[in-house]
Protein backbone atom coordinates (compact mmCIF):
# COMPACT_ATOMS: atom_id res chain seq x y z
CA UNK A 1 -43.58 -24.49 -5.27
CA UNK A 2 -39.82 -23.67 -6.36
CA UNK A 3 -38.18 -26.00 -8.10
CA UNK A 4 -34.78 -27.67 -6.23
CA UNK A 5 -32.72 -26.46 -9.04
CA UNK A 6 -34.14 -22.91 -9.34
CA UNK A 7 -33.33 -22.40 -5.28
CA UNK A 8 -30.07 -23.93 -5.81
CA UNK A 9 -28.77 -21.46 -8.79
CA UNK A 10 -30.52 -18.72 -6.87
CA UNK A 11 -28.44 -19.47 -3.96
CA UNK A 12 -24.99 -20.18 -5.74
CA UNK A 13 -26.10 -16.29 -7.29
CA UNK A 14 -26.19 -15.15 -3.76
CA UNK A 15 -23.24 -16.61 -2.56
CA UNK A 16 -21.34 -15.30 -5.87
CA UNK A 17 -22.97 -11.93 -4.64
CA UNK A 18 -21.65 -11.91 -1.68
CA UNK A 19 -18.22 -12.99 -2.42
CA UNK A 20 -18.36 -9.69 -4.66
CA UNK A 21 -19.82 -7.56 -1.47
CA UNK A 22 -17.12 -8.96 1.09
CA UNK A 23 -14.34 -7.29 -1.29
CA UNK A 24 -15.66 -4.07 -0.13
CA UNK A 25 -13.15 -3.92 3.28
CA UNK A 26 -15.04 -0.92 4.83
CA UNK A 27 -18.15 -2.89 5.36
CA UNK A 28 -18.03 -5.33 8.20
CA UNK A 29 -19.53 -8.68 8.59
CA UNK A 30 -22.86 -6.91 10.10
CA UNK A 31 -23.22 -4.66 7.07
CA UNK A 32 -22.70 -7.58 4.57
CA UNK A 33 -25.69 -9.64 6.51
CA UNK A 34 -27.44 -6.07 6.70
CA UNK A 35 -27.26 -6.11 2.89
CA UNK A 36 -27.79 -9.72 1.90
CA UNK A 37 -31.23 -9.21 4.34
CA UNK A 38 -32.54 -6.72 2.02
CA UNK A 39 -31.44 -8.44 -1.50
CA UNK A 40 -33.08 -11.93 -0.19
CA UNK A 41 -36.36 -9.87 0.82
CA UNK A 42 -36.51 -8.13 -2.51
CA UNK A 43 -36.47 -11.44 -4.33
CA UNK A 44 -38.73 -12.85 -2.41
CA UNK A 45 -41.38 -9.86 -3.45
CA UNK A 46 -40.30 -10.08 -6.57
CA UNK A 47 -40.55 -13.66 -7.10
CA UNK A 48 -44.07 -13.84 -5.46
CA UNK A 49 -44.59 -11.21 -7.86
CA UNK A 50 -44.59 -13.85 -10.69
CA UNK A 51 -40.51 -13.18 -11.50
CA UNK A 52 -38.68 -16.10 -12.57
CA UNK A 53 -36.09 -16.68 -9.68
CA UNK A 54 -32.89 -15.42 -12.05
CA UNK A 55 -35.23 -12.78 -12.89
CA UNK A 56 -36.19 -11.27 -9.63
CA UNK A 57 -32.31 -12.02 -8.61
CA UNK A 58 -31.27 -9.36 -11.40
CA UNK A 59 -33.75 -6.54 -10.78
CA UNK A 60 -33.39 -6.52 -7.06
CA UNK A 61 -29.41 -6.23 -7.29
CA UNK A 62 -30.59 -3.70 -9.78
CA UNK A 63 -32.94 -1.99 -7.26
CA UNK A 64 -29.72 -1.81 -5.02
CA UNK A 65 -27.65 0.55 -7.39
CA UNK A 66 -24.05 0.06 -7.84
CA UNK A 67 -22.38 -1.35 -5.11
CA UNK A 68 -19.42 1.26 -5.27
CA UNK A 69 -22.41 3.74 -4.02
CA UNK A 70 -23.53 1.38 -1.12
CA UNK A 71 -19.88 0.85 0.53
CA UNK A 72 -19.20 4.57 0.53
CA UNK A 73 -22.75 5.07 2.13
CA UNK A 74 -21.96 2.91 4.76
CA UNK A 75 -18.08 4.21 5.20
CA UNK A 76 -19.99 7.64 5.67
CA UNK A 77 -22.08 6.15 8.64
CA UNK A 78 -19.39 4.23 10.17
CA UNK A 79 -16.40 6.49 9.63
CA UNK A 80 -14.74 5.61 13.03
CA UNK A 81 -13.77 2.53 11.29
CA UNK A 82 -10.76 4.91 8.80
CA UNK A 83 -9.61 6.30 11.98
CA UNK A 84 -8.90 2.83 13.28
CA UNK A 85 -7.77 1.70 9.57
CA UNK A 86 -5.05 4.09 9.70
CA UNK A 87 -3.18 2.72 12.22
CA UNK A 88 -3.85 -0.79 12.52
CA UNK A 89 -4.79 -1.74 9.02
CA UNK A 90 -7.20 -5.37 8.20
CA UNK A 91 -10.30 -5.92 8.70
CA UNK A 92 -10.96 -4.02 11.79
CA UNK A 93 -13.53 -6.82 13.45
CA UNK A 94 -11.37 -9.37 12.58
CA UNK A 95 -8.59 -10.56 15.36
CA UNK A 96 -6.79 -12.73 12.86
CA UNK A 97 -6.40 -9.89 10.49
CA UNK A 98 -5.82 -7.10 13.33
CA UNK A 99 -2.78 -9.33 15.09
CA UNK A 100 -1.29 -9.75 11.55
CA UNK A 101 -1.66 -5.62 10.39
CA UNK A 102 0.21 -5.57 14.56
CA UNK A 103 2.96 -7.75 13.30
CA UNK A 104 3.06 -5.67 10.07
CA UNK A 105 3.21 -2.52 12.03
CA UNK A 106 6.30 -4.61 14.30
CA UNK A 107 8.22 -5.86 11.42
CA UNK A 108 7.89 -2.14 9.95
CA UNK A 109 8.97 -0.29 12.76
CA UNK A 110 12.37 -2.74 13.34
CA UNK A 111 13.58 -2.52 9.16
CA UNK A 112 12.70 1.43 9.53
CA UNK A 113 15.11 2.08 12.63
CA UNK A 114 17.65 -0.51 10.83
CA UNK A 115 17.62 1.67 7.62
CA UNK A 116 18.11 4.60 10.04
CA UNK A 117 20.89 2.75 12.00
CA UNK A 118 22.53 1.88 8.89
CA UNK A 119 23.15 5.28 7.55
CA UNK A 120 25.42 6.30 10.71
CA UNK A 121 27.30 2.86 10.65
CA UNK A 122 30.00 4.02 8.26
CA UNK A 123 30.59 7.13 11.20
CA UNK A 124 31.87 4.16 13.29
CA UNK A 125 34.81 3.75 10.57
CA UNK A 126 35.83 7.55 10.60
CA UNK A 127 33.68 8.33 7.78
CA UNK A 128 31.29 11.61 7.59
CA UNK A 129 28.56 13.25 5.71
CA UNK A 130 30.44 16.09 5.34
CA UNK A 131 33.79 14.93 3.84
CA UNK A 132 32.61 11.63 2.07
CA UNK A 133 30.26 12.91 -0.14
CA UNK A 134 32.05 10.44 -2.65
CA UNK A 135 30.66 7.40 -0.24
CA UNK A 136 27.86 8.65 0.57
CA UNK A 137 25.95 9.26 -2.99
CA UNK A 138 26.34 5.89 -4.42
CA UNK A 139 25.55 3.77 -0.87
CA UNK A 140 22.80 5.75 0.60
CA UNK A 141 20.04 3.57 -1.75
CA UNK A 142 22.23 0.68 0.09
CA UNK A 143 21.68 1.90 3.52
CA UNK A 144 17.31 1.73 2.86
CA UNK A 145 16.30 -0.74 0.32
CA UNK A 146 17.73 -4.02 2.11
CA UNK A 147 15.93 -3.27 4.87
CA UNK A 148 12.68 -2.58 2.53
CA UNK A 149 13.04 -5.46 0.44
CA UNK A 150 13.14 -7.26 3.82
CA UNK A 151 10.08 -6.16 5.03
CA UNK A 152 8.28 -7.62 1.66
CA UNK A 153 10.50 -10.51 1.48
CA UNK A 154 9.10 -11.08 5.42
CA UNK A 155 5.65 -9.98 4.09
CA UNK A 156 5.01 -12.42 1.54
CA UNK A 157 7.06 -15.23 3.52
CA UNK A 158 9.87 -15.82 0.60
CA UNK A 159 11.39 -18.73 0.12
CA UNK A 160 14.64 -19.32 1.24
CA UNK A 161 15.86 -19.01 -2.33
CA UNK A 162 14.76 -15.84 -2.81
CA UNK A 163 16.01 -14.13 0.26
CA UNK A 164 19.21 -15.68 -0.55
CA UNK A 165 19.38 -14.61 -4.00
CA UNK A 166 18.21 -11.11 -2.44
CA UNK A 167 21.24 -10.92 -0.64
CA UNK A 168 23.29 -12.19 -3.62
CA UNK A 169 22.33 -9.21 -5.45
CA UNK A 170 21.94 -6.51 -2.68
CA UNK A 171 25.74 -7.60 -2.09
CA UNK A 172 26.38 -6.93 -5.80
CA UNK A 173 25.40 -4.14 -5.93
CA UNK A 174 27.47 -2.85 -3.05
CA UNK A 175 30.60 -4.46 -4.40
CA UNK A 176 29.83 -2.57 -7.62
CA UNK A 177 29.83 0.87 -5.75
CA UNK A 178 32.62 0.23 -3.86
CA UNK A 179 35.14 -1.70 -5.55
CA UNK A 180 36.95 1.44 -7.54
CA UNK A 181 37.88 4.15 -5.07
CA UNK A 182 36.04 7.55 -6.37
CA UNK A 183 36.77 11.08 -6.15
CA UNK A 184 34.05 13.71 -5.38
CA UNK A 185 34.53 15.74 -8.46
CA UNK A 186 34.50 12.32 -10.32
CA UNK A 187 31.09 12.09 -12.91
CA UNK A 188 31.24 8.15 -11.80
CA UNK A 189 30.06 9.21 -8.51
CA UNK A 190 26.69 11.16 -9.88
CA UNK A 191 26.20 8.33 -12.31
CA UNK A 192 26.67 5.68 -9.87
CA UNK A 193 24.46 7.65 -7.31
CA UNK A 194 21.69 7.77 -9.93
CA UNK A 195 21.88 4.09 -11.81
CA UNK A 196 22.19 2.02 -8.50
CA UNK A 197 19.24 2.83 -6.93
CA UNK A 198 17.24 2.19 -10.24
CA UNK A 199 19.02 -0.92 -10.61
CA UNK A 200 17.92 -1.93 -6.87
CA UNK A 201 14.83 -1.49 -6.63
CA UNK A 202 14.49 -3.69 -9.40
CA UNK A 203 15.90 -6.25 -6.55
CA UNK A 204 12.81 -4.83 -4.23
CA UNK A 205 10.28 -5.52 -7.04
CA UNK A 206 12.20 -9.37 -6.72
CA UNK A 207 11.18 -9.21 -2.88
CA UNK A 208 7.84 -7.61 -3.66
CA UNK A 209 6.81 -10.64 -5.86
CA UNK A 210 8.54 -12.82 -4.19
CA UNK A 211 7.88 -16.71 -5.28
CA UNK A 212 5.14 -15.73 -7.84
CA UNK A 213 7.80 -13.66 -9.92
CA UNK A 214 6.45 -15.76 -13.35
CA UNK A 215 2.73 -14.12 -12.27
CA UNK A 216 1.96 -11.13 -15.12
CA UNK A 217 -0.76 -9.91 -11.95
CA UNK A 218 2.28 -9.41 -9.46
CA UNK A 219 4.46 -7.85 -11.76
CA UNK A 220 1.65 -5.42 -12.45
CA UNK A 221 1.21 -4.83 -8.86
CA UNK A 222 5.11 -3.92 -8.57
CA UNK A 223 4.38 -1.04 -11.10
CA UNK A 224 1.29 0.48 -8.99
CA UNK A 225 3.07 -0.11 -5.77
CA UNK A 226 6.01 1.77 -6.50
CA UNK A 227 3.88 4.57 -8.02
CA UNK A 228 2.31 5.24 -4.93
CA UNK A 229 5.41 4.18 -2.75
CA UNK A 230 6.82 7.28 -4.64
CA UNK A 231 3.82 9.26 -4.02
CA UNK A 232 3.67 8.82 0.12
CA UNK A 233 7.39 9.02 0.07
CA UNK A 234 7.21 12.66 -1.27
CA UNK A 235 4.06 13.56 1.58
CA UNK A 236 6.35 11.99 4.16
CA UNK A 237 9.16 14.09 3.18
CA UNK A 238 7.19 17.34 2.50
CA UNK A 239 5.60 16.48 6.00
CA UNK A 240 9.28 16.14 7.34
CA UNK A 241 10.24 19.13 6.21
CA UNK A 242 7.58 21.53 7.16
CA UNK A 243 8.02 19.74 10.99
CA UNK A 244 11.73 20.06 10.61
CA UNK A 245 11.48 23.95 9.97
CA UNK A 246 9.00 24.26 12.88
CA UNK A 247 11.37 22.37 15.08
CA UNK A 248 14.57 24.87 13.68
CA UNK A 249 12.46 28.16 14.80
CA UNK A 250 11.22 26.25 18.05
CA UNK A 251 15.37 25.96 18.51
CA UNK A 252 16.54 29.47 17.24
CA UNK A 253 14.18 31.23 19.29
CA UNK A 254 15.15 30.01 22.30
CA UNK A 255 18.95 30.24 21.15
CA UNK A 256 19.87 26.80 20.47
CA UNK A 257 21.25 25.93 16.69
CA UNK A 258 20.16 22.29 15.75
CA UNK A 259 22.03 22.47 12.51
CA UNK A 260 24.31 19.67 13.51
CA UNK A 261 21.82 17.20 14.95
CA UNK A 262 19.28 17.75 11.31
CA UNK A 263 21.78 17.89 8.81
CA UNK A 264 23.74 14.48 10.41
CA UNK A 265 21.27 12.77 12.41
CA UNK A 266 17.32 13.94 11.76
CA UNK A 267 17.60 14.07 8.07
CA UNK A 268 19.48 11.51 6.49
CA UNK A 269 18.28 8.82 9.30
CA UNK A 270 14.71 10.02 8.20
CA UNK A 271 14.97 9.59 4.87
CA UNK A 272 15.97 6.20 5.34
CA UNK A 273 13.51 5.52 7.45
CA UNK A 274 11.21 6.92 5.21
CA UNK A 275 11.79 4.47 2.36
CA UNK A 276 10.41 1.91 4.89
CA UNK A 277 7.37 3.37 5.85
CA UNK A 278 6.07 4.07 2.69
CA UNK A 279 6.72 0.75 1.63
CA UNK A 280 4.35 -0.19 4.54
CA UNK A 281 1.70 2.57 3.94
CA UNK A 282 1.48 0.93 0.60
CA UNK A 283 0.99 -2.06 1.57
CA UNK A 284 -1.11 -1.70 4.36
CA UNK A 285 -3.78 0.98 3.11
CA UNK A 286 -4.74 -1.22 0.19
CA UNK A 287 -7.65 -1.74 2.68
CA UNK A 288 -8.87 1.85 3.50
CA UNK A 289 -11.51 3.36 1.98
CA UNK A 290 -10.05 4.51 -1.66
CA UNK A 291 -6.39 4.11 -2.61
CA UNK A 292 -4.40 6.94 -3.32
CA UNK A 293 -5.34 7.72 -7.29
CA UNK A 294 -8.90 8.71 -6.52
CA UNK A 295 -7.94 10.93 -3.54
CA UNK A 296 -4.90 12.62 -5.70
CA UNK A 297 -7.78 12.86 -8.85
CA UNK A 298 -10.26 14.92 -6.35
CA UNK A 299 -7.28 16.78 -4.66
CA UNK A 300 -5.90 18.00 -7.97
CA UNK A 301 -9.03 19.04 -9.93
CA UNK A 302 -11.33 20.61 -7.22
CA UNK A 303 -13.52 22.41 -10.07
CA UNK A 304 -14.24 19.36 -12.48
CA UNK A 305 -17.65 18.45 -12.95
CA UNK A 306 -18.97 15.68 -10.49
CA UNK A 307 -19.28 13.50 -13.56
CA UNK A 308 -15.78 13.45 -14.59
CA UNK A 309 -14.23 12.54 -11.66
CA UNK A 310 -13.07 8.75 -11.58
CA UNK A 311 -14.80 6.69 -9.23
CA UNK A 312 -13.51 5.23 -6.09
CA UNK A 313 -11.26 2.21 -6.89
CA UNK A 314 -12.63 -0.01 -4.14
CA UNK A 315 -11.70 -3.24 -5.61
CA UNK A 316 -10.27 -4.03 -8.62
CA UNK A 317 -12.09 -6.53 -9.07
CA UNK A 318 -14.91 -7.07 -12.09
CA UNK A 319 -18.19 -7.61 -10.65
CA UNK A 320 -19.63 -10.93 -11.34
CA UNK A 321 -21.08 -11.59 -14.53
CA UNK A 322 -24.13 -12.55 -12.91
CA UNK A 323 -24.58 -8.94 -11.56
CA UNK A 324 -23.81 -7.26 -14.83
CA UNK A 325 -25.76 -9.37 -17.49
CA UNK A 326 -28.83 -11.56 -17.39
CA UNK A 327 -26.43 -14.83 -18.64
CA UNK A 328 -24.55 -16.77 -15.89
């Protein structure tokens, strides 16, 4: 007969287990049960085998191979879920999680157009792409990162004294670009155009963290985020522009020149635009199969040996100790 406290460890293992398992976002409630199924009936062999219960715990999640393995098996089978992943991101047989990646979606879509509103705003006070360069350069980073630092400030539900100090230092910044009148020849104008945005998107990373700004974890999280916001900002833009030279031909050819309409509407609304959406692609395909450093590794080095690629970054988090070791 098992003793009461053997069946009680064995079961605070399997729940520890299947914490670990349920961090894998590609495999649905089903597949986790599907899974657990097969780990409890290989301890139960094992164990009437003549296995002590931590025992046959250990060499059946052994049996199982790594875990890494398993959820890509099972993203292979089921890979209609990525399609739906890439649109409406969460836990796809989850409503709680699906109407909150639909608000996400929401909230992105209104900051985006506002960032693309913004940028023709100053046209409404006689101003122009063409002949205020000078305005222009150091304010476009202040036409698209409010509206981004809103979306995360929204996001992670800041505090009312964040989102006010937000706007403390978003106005700053704009009183700092504008307060001396510049020339375009003037080397103020490049060095403000370059050192502002740096200096906001510090002000994002405030957003991004929000009320857990003393947290080394988030801070850490602001450095991968706006690695890979960088990264999906450049594929939206080379995207842009390969659609935008298909959509000049489309035009030429038929004897229409859509110079005016790209140069002061399609591409600087875009690109403010843009800043938003990658924000939110960030953000949102944390839950897809592999994040973006994988993909870029296998992209980049086609010929490496199978062995030296990195493996999929899942989760980041450490398996239990449980699953690694024979101590608990």
């Amino acid at each position: 007969m098992t003793a009461p406290d053997s069946q009680d460890e064995l079961e605070a293992q399997f729940a520890q287990w299947r914490h670990y398992v349920q961090g894998r976002r590609e495999l649905r409630q089903c597949d986790t049960d599907e899974l657990e199924d097969h780990l409890r009936g290989s301890v139960d062999e094992l164990r009437s085998a003549g296995l002590h219960a931590d025992e046959a715990f250990l060499v059946a999640v052994k049996r199982m191979g790594s875990l890494d393995d398993l959820s890509r098996e099972f993203a292979r089978e089921h890979s209609e879920r990525l399609w739906k992943q890439l649109v409406l991101t969460g836990q796809t047989d989850s409503p709680v999680a699906d109407t909150r990646s639909r608000r996400d979606l929401l909230a992105m879509a209104i900051c985006a157009a506002g960032a693309a509103v913004s940028v023709k705003v100053p046209e409404l006070f006689g101003l122009s792409f063409r002949e205020d360069g000078a305005f222009y350069g150091p304010n476009f980073s202040l036409f698209a990162l409010p509206w981004l630092a809103a979306f995360l400030a929204w996001r992670r539900h800041a505090s009312k004294t964040v989102i006010g100090v937000l706007v403390a230092l978003f106005t700053l910044g704009a009183v700092a670009a504008n307060v001396y009148p510049l020339t375009d020849g003037s080397q103020s104008v490049v060095l403000t155009s370059i050192h502002l945005p740096i200096a906001l998107w510090f002000v994002v990373g405030l957003a991004y963290v929000a009320d857990e700004l003393r947290t080394p974890r988030r801070r850490m999280d602001f450095i991968r985020f706006t690695g890979e916001w960088f990264v999906y900002y450049v594929l939206i833009a080379l995207g842009g522009g390969v659609l935008t030279a298909f959509m000049f031909g489309t035009f030429q050819a038929i004897g229409i020149t859509p110079e005016t309409f790209m140069s002061q509407w399609l591409v600087p609304c875009g690109a403010a635009a843009a800043v938003v959406v990658a924000g939110w692609l960030v953000e949102a395909k944390q839950s897809v199969v592999e994040n973006i450093a994988p993909v870029l590794t296998r992209l980049f080095t086609p010929f490496s040996p199978r062995h030296c690629w990195p493996s999929s970054s899942l989760s980041s988090s450490p398996a239990p100790a449980s699953m690694s070791s024979g101590k608990r």
